[in-house]
C-alpha atoms as a PDB file:
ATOM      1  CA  UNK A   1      -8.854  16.336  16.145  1.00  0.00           C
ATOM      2  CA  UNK A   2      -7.211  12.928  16.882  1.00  0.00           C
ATOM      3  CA  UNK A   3      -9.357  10.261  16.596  1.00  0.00           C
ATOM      4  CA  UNK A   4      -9.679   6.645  15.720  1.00  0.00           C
ATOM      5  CA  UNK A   5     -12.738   5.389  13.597  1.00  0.00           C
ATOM      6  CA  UNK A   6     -13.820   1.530  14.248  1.00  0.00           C
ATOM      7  CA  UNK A   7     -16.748  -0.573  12.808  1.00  0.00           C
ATOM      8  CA  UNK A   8     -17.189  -3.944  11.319  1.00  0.00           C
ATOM      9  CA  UNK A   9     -16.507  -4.247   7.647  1.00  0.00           C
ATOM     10  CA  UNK A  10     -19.162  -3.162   5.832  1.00  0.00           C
ATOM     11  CA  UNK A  11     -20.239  -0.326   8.403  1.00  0.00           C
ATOM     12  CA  UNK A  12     -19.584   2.679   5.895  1.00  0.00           C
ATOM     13  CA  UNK A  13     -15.988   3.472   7.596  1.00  0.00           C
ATOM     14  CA  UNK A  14     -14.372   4.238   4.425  1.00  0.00           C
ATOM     15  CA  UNK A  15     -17.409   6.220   3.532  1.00  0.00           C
ATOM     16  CA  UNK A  16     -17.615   7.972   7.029  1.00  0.00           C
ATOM     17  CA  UNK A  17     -13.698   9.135   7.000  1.00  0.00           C
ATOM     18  CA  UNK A  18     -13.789  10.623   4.365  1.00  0.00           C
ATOM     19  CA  UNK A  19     -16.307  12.882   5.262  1.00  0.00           C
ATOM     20  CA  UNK A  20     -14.934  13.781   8.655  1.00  0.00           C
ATOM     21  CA  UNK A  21     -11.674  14.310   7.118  1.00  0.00           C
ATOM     22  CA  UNK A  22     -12.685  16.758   4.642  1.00  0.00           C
ATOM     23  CA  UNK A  23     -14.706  18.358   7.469  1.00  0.00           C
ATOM     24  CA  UNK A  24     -11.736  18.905   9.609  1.00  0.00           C
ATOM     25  CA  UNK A  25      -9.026  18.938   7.199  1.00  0.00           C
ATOM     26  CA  UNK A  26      -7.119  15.928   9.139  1.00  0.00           C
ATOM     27  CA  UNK A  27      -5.171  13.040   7.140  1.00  0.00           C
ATOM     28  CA  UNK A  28      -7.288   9.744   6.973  1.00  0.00           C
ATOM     29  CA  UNK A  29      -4.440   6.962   7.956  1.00  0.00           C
ATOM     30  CA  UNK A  30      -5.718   3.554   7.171  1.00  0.00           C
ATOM     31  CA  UNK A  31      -2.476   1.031   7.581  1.00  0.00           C
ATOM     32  CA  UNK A  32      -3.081  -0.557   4.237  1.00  0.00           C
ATOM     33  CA  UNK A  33      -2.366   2.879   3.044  1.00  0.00           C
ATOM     34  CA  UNK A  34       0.864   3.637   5.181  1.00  0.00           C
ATOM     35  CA  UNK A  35       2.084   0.369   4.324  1.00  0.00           C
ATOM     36  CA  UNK A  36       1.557   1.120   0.384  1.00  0.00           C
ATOM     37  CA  UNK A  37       3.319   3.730   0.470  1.00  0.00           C
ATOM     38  CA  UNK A  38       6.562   2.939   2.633  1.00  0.00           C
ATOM     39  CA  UNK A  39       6.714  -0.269  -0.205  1.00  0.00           C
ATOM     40  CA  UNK A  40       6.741   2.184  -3.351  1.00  0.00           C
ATOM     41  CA  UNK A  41       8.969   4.607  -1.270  1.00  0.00           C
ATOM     42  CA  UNK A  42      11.282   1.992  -0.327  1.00  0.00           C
ATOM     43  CA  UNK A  43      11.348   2.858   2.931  1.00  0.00           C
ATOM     44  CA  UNK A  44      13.434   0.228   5.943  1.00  0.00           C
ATOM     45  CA  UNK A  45      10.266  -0.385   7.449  1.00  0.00           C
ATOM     46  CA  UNK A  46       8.395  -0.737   4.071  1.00  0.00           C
ATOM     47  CA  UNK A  47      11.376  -2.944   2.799  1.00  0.00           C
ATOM     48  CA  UNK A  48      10.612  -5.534   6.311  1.00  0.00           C
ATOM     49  CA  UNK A  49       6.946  -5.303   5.428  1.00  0.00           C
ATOM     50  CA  UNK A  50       7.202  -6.218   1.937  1.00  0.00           C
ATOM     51  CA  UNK A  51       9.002  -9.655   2.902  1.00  0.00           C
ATOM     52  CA  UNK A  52       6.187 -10.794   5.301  1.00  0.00           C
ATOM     53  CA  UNK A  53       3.635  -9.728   2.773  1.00  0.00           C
ATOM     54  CA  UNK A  54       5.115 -11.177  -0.104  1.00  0.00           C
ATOM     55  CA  UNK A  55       4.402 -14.432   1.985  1.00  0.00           C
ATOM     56  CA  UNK A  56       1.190 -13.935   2.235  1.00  0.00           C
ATOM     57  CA  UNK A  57       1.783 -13.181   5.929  1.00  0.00           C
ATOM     58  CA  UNK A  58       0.688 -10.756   8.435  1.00  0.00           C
ATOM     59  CA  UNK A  59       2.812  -8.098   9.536  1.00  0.00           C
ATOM     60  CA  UNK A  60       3.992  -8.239  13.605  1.00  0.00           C
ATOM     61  CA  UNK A  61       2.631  -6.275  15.559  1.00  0.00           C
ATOM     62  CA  UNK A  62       5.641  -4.441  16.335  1.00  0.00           C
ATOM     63  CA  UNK A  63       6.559  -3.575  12.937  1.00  0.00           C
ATOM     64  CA  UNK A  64       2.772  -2.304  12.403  1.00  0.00           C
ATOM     65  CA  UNK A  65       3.604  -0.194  15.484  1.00  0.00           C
ATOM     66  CA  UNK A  66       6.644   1.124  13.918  1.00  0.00           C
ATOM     67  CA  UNK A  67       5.375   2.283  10.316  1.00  0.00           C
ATOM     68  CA  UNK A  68       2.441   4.004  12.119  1.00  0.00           C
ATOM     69  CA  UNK A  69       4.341   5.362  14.542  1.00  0.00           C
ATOM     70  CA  UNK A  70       6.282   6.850  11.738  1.00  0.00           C
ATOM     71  CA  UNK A  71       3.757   7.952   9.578  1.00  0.00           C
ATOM     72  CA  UNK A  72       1.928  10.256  12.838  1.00  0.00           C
ATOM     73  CA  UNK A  73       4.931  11.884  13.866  1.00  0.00           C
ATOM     74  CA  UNK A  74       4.830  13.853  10.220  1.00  0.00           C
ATOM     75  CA  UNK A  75       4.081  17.574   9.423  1.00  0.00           C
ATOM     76  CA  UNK A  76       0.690  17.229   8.258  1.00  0.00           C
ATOM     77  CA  UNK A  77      -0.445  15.363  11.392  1.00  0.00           C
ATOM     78  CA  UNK A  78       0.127  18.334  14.013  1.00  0.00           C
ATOM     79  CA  UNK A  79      -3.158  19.238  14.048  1.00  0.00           C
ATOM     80  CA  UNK A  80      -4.866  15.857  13.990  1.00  0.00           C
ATOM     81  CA  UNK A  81      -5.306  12.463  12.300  1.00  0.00           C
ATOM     82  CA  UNK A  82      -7.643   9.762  11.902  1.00  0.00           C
ATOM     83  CA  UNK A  83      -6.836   6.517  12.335  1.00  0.00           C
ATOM     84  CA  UNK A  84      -8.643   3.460  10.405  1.00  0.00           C
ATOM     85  CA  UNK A  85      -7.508   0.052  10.703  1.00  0.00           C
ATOM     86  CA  UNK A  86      -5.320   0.585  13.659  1.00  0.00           C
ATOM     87  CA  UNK A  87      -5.157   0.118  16.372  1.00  0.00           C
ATOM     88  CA  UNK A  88      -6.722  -3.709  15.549  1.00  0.00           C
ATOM     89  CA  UNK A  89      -5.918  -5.203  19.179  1.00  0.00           C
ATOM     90  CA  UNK A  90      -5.507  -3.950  22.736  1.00  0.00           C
ATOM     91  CA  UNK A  91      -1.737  -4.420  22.811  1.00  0.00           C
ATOM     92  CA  UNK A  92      -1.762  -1.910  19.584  1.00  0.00           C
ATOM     93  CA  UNK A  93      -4.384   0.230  21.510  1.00  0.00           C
ATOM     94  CA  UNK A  94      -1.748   0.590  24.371  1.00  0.00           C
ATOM     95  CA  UNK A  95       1.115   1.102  22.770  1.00  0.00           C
ATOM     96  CA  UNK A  96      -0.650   3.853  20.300  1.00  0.00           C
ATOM     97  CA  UNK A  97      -1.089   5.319  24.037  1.00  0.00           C
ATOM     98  CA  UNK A  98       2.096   4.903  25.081  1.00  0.00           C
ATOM     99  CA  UNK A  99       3.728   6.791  22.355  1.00  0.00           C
ATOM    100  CA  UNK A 100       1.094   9.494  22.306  1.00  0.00           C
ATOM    101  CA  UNK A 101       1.850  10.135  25.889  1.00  0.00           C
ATOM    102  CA  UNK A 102       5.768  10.470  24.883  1.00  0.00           C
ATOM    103  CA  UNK A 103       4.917  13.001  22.443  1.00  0.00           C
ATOM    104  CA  UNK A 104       2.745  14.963  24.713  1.00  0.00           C
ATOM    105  CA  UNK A 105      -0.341  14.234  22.505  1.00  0.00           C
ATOM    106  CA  UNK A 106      -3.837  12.003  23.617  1.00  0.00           C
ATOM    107  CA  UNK A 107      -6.333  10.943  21.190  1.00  0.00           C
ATOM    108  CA  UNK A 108      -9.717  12.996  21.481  1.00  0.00           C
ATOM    109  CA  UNK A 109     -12.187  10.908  20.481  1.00  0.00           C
ATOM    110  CA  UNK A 110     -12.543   6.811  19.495  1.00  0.00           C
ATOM    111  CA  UNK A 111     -15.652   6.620  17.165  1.00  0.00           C
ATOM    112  CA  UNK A 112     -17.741   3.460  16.677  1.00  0.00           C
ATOM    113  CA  UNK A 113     -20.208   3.384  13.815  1.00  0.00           C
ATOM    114  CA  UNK A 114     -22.153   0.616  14.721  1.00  0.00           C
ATOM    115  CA  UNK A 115     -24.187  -1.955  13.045  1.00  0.00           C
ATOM    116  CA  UNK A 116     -25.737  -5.130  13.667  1.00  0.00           C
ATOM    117  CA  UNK A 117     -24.085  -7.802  11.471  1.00  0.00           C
ATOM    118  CA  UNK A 118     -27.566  -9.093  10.102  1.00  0.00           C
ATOM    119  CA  UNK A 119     -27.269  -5.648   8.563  1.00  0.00           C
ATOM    120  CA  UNK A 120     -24.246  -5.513   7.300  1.00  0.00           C
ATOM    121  CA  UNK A 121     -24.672  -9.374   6.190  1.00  0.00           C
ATOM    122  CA  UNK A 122     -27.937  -7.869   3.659  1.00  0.00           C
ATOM    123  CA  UNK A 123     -25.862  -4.463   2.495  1.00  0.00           C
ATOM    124  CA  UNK A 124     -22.810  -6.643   1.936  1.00  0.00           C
ATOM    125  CA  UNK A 125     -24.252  -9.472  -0.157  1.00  0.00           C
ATOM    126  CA  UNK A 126     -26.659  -7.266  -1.680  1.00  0.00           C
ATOM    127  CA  UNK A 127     -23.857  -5.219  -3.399  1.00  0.00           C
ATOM    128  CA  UNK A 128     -23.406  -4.769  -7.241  1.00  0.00           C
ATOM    129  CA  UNK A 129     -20.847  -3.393  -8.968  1.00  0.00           C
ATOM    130  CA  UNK A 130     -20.886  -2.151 -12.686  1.00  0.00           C
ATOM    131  CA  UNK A 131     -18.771  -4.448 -14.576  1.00  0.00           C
ATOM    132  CA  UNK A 132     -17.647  -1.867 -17.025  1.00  0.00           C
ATOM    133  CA  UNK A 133     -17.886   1.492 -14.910  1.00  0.00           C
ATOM    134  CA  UNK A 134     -17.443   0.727 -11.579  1.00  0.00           C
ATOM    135  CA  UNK A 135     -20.979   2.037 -10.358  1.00  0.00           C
ATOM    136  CA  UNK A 136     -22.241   0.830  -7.325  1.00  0.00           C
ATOM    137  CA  UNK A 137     -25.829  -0.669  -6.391  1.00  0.00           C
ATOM    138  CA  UNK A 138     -27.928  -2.796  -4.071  1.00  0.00           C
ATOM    139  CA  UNK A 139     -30.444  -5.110  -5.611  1.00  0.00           C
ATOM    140  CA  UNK A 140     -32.622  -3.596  -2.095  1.00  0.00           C
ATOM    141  CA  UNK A 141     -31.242  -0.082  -1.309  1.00  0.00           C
ATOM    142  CA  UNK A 142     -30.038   1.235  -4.075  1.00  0.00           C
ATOM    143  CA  UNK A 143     -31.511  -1.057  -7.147  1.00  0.00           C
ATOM    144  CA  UNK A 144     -31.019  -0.244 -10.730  1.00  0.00           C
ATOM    145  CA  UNK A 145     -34.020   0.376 -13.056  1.00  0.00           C
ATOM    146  CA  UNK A 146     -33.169  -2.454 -14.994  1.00  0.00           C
ATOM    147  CA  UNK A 147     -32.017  -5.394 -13.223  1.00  0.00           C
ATOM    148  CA  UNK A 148     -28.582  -6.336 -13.486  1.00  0.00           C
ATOM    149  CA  UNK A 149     -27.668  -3.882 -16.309  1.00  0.00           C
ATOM    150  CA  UNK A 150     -26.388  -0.470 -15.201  1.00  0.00           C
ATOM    151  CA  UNK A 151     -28.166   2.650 -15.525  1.00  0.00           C
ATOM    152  CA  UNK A 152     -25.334   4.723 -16.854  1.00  0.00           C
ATOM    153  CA  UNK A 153     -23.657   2.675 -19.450  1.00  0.00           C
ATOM    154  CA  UNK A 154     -26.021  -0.570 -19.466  1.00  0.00           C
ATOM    155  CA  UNK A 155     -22.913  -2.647 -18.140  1.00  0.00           C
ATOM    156  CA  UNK A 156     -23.312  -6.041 -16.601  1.00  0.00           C
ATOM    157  CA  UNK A 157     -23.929  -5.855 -12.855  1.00  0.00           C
ATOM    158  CA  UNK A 158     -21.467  -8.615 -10.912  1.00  0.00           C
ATOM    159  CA  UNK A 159     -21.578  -9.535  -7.183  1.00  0.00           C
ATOM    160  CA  UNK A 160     -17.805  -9.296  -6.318  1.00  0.00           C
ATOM    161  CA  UNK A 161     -16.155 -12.077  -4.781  1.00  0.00           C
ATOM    162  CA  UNK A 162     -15.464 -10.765  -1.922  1.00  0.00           C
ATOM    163  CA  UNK A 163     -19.527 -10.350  -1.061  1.00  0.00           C
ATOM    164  CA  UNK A 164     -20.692 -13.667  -0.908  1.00  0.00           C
ATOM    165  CA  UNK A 165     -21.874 -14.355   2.148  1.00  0.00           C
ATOM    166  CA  UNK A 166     -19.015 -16.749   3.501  1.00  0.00           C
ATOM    167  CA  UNK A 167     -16.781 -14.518   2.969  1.00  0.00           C
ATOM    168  CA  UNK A 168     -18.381 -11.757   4.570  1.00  0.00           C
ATOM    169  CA  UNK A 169     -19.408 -14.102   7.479  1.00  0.00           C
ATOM    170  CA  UNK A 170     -15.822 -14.923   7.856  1.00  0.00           C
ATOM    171  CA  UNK A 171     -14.592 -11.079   7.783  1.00  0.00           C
ATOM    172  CA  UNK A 172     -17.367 -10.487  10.204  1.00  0.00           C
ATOM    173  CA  UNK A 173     -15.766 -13.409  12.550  1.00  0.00           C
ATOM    174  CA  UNK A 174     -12.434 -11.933  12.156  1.00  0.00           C
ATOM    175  CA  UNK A 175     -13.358  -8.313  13.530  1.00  0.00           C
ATOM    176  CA  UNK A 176     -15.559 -10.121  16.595  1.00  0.00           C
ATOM    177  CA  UNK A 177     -12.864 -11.894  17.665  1.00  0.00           C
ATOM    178  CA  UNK A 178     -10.157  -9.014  17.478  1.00  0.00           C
ATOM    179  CA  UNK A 179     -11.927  -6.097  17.797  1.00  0.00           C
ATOM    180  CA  UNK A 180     -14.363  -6.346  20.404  1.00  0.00           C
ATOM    181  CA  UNK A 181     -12.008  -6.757  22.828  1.00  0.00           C
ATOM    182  CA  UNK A 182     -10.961  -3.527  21.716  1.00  0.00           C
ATOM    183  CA  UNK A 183     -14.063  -1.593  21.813  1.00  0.00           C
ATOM    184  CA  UNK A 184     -14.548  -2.821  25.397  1.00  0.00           C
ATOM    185  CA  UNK A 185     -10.663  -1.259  26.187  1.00  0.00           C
ATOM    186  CA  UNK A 186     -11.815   1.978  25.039  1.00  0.00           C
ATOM    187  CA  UNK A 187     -15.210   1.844  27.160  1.00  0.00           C
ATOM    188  CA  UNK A 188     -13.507   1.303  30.140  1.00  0.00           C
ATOM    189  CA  UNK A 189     -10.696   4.008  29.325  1.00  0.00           C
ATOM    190  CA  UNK A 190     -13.981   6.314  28.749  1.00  0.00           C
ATOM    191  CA  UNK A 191     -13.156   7.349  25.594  1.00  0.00           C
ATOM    192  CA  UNK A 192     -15.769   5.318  23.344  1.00  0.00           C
ATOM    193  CA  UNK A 193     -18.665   6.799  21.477  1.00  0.00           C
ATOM    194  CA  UNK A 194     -21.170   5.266  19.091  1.00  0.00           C
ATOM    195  CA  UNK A 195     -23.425   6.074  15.769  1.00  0.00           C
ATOM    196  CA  UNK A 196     -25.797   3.774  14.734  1.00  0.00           C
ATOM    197  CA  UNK A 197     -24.650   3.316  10.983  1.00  0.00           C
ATOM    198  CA  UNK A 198     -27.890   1.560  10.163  1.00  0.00           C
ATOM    199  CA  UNK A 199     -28.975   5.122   8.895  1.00  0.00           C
ATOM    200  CA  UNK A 200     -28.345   6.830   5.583  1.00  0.00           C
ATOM    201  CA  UNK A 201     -24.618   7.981   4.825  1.00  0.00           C
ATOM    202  CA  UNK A 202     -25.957  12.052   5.237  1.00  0.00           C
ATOM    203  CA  UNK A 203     -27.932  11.269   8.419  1.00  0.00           C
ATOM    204  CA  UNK A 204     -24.563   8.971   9.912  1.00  0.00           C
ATOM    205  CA  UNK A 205     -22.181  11.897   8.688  1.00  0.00           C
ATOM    206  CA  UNK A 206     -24.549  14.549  10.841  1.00  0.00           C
ATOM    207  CA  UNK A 207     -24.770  12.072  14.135  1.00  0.00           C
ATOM    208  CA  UNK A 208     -20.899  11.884  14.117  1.00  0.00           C
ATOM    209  CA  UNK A 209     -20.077  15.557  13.419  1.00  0.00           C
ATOM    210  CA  UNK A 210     -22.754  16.221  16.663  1.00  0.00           C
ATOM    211  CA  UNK A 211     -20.463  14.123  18.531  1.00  0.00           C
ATOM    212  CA  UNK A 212     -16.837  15.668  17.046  1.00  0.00           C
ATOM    213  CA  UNK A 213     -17.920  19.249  17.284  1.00  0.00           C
ATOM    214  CA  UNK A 214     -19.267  18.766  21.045  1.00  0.00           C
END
């Protein structure tokens, strides 16, 4: 199974691979991940990628190529990866092809979990997080008994900074911009299919392993 999992952020993704990966026994490759762990290793490529994120900059595209390039051509990625975070634009998207093709390999499936951004918007700012545990909640989908304190160790619930809604409005305006583009590429190169990710993380799991096993 080689595949390549996009949604919005906030759509479950993270959620989502790692069911599909445990299913299939296939390495989830997210870039932030790849690029982790050529920095600790030391690696050339991690080495170049260090100096443009120590800057607070993004990484070129052809260096992004590069480390993933790297990473898919290992051992445990003969029988199938999944790919989350890359490709991010259409250039990527066609040179992931192009050196797929040179290693006599195609990707099977490009999976979309989909969901309107009023929804994520409401799951996203509606997110609390155990100050002392780490739990997770949603003042509407997943509320504690009593609010704000946590039901396991009666910690302090906090919103995380990174869920207010500007920011998620302007993470949301980030992914429109570069990654419809892409989902349109992959329509047209027939290899696109969707899950509504509006539904419950068992009942999203089921619809995408319906579309993986078929």
């Amino acid at each position: 199974m080689r595949m390549i999992l996009l949604g919005a952020p906030g759509a479950g993704k993270g959620t989502q691979a790692n069911l599909i990966c445990e299913k299939y026994n296939i390495p989830h490759l997210s870039t932030g991940d790849i690029f982790r762990m050529n920095i600790s290793t030391c690696t050339p490529l991690g080495v170049q990628a260090k100096k443009y994120i120590d800057k607070g900059q993004l990484v070129p595209d052809d260096l992004t190529i590069q480390v993933v390039e790297d990473r898919l051509v290992r051992e445990d990625c003969k029988d199938g990866f999944l790919l989350d975070g890359f490709p991010r634009t259409v250039f990527q998207a066609e040179e992931l092809a192009k050196f797929l093709q040179s290693i006599n390999n195609t990707l099977d499936v490009v999976l979309l979990i989909d969901v309107p951004t009023g929804f994520i918007l409401e799951r996203n700012i509606g997110r609390r997080i155990c100050s002392s545990c780490g739990s997770s909640y949603h003042i509407k989908f997943n509320p504690p008994e009593e609010l704000g304190i946590c039901d396991f160790c009666s910690g302090k619930l906090i919103q995380r900074n990174d869920d207010n809604e500007e920011t998620v409005k302007e993470r949301l305006n980030v992914y429109t911009t570069q990654t419809h583009p892409l989902i349109d590429y992959y329509k047209t190169n027939h290899f696109l299919s969707t899950v509504d990710g509006r539904d419950d993380i068992l009942t999203v799991s089921k619809n995408i392993f319906l579309i993986l096993d078929n």
